[in-house]
N, C-alpha and C. Protein backbone atom coordinates (compact mmCIF):
# COMPACT_ATOMS: atom_id res chain seq x y z
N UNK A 1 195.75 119.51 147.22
CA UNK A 1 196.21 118.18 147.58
C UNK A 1 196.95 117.53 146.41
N UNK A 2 196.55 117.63 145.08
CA UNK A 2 196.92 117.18 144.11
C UNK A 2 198.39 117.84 143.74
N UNK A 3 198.53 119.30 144.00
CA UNK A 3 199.97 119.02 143.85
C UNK A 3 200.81 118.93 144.58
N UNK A 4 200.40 118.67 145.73
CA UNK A 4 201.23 118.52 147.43
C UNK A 4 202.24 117.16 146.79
N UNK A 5 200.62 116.18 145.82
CA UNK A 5 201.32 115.18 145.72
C UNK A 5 202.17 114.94 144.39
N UNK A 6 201.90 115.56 143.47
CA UNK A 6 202.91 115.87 142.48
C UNK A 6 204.06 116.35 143.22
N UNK A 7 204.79 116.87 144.19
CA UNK A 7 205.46 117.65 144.32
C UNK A 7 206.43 116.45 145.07
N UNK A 8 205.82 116.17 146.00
CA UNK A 8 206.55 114.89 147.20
C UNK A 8 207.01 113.37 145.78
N UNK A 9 206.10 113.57 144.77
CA UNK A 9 206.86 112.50 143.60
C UNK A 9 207.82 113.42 143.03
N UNK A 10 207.40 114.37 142.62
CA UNK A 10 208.82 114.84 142.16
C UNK A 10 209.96 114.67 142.78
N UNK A 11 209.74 114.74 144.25
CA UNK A 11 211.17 115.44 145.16
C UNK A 11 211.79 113.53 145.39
N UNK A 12 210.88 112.81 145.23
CA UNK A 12 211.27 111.28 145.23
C UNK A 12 211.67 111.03 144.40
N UNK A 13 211.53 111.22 142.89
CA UNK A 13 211.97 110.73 142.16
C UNK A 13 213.37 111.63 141.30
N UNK A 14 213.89 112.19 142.03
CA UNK A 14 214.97 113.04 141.54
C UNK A 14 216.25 112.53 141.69
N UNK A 15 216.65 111.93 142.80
CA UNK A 15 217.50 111.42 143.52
C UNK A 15 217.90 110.42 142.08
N UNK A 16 216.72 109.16 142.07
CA UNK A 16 216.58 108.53 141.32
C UNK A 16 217.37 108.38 140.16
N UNK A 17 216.59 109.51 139.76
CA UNK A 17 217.02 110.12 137.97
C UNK A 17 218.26 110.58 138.35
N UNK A 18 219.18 111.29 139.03
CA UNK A 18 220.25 111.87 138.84
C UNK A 18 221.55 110.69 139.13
N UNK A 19 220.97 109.19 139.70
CA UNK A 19 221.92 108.08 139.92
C UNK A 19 222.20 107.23 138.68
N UNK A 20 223.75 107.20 138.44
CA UNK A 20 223.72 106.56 137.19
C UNK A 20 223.19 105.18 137.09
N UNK A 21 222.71 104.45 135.89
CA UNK A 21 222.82 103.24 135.93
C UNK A 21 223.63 102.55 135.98
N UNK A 22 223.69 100.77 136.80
CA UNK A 22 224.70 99.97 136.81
C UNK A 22 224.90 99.72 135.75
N UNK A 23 226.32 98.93 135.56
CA UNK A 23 226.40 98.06 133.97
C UNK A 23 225.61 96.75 134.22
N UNK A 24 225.54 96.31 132.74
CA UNK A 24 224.89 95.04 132.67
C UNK A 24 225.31 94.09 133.02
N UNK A 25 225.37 93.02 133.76
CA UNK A 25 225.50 91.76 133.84
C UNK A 25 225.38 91.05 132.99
N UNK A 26 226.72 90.62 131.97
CA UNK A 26 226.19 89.60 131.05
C UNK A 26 225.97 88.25 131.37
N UNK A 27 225.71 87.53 132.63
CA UNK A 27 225.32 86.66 133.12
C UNK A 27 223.91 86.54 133.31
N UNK A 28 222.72 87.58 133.29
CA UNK A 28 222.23 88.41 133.70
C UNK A 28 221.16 88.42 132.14
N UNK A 29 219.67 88.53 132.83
CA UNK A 29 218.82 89.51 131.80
C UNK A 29 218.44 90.52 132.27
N UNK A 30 218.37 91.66 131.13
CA UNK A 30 218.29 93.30 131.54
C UNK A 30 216.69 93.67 131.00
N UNK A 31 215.89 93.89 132.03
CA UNK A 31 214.75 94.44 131.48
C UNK A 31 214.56 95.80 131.58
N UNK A 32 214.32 96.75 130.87
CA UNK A 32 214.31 97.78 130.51
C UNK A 32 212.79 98.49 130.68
N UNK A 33 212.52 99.39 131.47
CA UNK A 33 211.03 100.07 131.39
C UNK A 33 210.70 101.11 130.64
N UNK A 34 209.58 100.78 129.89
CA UNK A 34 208.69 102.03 129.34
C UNK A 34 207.39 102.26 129.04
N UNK A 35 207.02 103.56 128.77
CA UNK A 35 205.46 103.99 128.77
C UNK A 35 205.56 104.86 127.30
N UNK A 36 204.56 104.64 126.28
CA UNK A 36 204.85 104.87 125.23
C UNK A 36 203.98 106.01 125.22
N UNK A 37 202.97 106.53 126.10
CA UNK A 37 202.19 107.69 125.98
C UNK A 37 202.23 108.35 126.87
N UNK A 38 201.82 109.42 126.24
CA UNK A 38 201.51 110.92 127.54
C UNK A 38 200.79 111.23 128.62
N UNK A 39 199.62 110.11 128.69
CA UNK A 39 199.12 110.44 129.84
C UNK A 39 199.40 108.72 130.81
N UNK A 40 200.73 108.31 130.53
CA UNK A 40 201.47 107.46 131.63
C UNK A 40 202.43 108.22 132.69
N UNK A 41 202.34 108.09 133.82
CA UNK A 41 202.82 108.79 135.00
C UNK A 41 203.95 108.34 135.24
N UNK A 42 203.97 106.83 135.93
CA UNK A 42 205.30 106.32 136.72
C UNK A 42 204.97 104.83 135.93
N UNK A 43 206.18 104.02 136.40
CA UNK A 43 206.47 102.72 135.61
C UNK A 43 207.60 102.40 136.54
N UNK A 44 207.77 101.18 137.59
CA UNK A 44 208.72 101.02 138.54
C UNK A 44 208.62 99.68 139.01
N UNK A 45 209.99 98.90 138.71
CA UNK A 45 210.05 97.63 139.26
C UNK A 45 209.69 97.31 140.57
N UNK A 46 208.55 96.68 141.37
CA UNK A 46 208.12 96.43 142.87
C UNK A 46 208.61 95.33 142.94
N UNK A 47 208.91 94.37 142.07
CA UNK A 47 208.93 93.14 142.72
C UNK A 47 209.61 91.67 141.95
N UNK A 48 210.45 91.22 142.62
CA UNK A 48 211.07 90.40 141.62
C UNK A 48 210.72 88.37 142.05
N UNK A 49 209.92 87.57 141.86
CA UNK A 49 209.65 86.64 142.48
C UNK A 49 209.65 86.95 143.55
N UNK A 50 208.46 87.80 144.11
CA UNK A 50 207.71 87.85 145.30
C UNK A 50 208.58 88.56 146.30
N UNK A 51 209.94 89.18 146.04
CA UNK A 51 210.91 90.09 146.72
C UNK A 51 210.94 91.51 146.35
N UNK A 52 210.93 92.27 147.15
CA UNK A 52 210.98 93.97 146.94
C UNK A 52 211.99 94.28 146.65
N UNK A 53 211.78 94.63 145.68
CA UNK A 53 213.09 95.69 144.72
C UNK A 53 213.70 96.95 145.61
N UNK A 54 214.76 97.33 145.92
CA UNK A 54 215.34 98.08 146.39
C UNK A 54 215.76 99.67 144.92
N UNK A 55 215.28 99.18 143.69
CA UNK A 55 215.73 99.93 142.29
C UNK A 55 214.51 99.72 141.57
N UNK A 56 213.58 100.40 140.81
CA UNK A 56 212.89 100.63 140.67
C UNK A 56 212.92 100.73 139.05
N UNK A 57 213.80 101.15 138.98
CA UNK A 57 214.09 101.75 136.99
C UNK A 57 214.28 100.61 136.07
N UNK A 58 214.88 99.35 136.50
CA UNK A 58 214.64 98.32 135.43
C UNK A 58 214.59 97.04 136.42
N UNK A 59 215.19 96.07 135.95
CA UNK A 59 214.81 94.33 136.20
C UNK A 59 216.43 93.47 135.99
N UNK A 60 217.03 92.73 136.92
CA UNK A 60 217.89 92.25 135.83
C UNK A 60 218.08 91.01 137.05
N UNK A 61 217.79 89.82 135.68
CA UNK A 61 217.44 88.86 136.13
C UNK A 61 218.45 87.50 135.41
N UNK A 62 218.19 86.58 136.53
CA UNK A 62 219.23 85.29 136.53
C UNK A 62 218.30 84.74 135.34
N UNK A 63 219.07 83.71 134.05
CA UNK A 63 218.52 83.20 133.11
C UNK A 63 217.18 82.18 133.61
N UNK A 64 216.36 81.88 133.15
CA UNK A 64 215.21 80.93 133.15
C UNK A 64 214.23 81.89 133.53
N UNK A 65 212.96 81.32 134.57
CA UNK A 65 211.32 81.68 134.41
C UNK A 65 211.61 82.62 135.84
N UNK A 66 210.90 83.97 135.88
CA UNK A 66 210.70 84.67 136.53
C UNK A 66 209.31 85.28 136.83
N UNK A 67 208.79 85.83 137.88
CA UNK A 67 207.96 86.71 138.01
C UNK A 67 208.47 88.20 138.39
N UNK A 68 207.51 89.32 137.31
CA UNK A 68 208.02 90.77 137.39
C UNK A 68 206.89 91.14 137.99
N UNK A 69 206.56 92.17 138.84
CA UNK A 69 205.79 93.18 139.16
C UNK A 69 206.23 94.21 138.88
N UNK A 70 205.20 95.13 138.09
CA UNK A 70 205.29 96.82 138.41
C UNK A 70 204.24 97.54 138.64
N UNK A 71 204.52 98.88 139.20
CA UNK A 71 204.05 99.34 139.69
C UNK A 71 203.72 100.48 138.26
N UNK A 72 202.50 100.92 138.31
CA UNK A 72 201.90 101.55 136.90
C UNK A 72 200.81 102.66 137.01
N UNK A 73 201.54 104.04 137.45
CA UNK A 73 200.45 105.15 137.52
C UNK A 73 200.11 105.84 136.37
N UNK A 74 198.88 106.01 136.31
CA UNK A 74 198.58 107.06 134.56
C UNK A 74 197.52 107.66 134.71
N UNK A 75 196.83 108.29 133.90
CA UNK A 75 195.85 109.61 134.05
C UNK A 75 194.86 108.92 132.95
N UNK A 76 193.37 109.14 133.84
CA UNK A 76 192.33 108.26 133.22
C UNK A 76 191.26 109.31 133.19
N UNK A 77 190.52 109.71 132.65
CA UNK A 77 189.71 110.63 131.91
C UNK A 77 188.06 109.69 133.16
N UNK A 78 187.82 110.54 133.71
CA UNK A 78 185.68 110.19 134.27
C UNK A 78 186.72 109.06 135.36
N UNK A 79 185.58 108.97 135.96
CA UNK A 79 185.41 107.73 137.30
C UNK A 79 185.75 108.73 138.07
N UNK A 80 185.56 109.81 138.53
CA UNK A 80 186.50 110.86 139.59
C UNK A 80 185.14 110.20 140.64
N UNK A 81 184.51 109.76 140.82
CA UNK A 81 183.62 108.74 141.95
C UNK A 81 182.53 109.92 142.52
N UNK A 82 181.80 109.57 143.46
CA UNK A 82 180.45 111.26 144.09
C UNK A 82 179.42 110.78 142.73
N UNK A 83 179.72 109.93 141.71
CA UNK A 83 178.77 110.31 141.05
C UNK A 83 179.21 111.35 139.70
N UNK A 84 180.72 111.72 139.85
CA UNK A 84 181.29 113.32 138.78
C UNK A 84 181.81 112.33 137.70
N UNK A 85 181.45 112.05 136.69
CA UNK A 85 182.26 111.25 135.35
C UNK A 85 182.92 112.39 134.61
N UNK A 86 183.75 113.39 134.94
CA UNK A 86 184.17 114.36 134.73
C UNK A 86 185.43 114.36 134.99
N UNK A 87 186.44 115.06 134.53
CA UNK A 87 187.96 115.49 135.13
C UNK A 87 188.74 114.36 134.90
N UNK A 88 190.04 114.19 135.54
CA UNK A 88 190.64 113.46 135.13
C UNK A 88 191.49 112.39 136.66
N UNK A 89 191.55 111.21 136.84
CA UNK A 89 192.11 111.14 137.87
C UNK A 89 193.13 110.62 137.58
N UNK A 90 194.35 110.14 138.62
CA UNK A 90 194.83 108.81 138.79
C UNK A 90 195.14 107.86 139.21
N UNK A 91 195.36 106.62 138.30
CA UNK A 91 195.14 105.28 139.25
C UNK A 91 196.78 104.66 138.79
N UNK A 92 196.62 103.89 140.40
CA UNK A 92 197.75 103.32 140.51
C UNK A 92 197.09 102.08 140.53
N UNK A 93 198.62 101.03 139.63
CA UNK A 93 198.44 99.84 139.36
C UNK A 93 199.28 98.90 139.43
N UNK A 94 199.20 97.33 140.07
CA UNK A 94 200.08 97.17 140.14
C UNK A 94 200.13 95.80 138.90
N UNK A 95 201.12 95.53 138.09
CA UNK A 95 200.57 94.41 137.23
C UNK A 95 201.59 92.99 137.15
N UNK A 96 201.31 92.17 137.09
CA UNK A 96 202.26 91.10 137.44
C UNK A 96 202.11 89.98 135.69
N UNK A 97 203.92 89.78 135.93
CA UNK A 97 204.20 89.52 134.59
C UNK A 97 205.11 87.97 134.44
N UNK A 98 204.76 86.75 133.80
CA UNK A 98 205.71 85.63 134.40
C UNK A 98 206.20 85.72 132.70
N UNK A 99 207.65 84.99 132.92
CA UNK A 99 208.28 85.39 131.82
C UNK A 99 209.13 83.64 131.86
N UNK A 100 209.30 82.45 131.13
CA UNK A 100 210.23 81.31 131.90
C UNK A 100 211.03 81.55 131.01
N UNK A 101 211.69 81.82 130.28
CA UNK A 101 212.83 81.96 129.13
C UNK A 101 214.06 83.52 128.98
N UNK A 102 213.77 83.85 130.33
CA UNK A 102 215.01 84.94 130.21
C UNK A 102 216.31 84.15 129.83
N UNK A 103 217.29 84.95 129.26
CA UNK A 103 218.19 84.13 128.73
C UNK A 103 219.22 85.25 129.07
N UNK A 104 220.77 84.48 129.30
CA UNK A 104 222.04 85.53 129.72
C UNK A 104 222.27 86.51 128.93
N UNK A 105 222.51 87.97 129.06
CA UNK A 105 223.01 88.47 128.32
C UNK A 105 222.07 89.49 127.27
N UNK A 106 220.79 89.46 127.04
CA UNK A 106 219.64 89.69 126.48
C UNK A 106 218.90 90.69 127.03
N UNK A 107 218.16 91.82 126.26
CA UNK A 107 218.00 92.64 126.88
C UNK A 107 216.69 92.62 126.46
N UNK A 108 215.63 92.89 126.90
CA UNK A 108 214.32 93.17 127.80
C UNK A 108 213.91 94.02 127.36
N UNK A 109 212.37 94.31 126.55
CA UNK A 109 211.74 95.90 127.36
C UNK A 109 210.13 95.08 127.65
N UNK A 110 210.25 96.08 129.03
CA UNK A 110 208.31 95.79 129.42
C UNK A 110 207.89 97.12 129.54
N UNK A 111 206.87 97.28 128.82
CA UNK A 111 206.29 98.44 128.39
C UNK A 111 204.98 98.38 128.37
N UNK A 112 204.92 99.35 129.39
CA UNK A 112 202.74 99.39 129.94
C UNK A 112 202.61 100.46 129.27
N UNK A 113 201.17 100.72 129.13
CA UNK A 113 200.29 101.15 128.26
C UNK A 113 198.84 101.07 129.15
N UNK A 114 197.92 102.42 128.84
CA UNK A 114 196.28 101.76 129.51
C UNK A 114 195.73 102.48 128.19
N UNK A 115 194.89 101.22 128.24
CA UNK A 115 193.55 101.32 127.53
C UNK A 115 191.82 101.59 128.22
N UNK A 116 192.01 103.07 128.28
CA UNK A 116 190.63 103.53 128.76
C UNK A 116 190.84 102.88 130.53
N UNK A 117 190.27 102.26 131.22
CA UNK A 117 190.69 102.23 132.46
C UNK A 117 191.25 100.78 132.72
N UNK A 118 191.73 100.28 131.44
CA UNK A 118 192.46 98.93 131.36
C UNK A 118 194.08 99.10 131.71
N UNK A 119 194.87 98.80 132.52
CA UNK A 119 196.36 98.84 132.33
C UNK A 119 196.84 97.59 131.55
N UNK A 120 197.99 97.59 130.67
CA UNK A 120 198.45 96.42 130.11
C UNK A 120 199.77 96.95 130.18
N UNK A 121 200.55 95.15 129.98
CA UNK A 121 201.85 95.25 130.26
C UNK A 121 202.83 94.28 129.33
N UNK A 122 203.40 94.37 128.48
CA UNK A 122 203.84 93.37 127.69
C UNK A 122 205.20 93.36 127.79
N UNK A 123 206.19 92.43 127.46
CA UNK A 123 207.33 91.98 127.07
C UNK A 123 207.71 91.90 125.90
N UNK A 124 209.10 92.48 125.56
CA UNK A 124 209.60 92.52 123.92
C UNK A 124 210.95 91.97 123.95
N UNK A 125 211.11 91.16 123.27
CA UNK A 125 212.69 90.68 123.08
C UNK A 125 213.30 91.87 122.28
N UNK A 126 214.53 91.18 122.03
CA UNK A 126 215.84 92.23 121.51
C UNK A 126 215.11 92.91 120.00
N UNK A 127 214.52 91.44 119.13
CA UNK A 127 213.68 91.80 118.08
C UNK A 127 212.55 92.63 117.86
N UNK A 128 212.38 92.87 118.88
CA UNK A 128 210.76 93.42 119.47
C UNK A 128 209.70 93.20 118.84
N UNK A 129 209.92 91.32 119.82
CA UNK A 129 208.44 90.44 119.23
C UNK A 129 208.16 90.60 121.06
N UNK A 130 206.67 90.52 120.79
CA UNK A 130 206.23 90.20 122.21
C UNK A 130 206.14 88.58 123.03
N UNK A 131 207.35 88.71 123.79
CA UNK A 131 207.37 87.24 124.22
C UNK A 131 206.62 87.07 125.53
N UNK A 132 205.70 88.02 126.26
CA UNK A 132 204.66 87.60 127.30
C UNK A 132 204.06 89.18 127.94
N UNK A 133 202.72 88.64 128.06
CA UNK A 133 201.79 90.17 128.65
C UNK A 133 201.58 89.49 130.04
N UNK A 134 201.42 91.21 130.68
CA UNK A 134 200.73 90.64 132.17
C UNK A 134 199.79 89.83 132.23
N UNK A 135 199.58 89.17 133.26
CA UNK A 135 198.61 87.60 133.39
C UNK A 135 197.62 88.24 134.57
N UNK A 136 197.63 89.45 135.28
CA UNK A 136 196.82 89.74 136.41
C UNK A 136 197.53 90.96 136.60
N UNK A 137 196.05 92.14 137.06
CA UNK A 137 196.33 93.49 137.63
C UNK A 137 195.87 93.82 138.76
N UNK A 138 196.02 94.66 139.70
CA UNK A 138 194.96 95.24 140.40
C UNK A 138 195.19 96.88 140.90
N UNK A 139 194.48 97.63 140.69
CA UNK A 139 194.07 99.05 140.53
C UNK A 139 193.89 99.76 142.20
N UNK A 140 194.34 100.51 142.53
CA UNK A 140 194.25 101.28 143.90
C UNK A 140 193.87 103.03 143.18
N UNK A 141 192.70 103.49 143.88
CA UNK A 141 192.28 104.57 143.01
C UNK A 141 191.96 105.92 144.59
């Protein structure tokens, strides 16, 4: 079962990867996604002020206060549930991020990370200071 479903993400996410990116909008803020470790899976824009993203790979947003959702799968060591604290599973997450100071032209990174069965999600300006973390998660396992 497990790689039925590795396999059906792979074959989804190919398309994806092989479409170039748009250019930037310098009217426009560009948020940029990443996962800084190895046992992070997927990382994908769901949601932009409460609207479904049709693009998944970054964010690019009109200047002032926004809400981001993403979507955040990774590989978590025990909880495999029966009672087995053994093996490894994974959980999908979804984490929601309010940001009021996007500004034109400026580019973005939000970059999740889990800590043990914690997901986190932060924001980095161009400087890469952290200008806001997710405010609320919730986990589908």
């Amino acid at each position: 079962m497990r790689r039925l479903m590795l396999l059906l993400l792979a074959i989804s996410a190919t398309p994806a990867c092989q479409a170039p990116m748009p250019a930037a909008d310098p009217q426009m803020a560009w948020v940029d996604l990443s996962m800084p470790f190895p046992n992070d899976r997927v990382l994908l824009a769901e949601r932009l002020d409460r609207q479904r993203l049709s693009e998944g790979r970054f964010f690019q947003v009109s200047p002032g206060s926004h809400e981001l959702v993403v979507r955040f799968d990774y590989e978590a060591n025990g909880g495999g549930g029966m009672g087995l604290m053994d093996g490894t599973t994974v959980r999908q997450c979804y984490l929601t991020l309010q940001y009021p100071h996007f500004q034109a032209g400026q580019r973005y990174v939000l970059e999740a990370r889990s800590m043990a069965l914690t997901p986190q999600a932060r924001l980095y300006n161009t400087a890469r200071q952290i200008v806001a973390e997710a405010s609320e998660y919730y986990c589908l396992m």
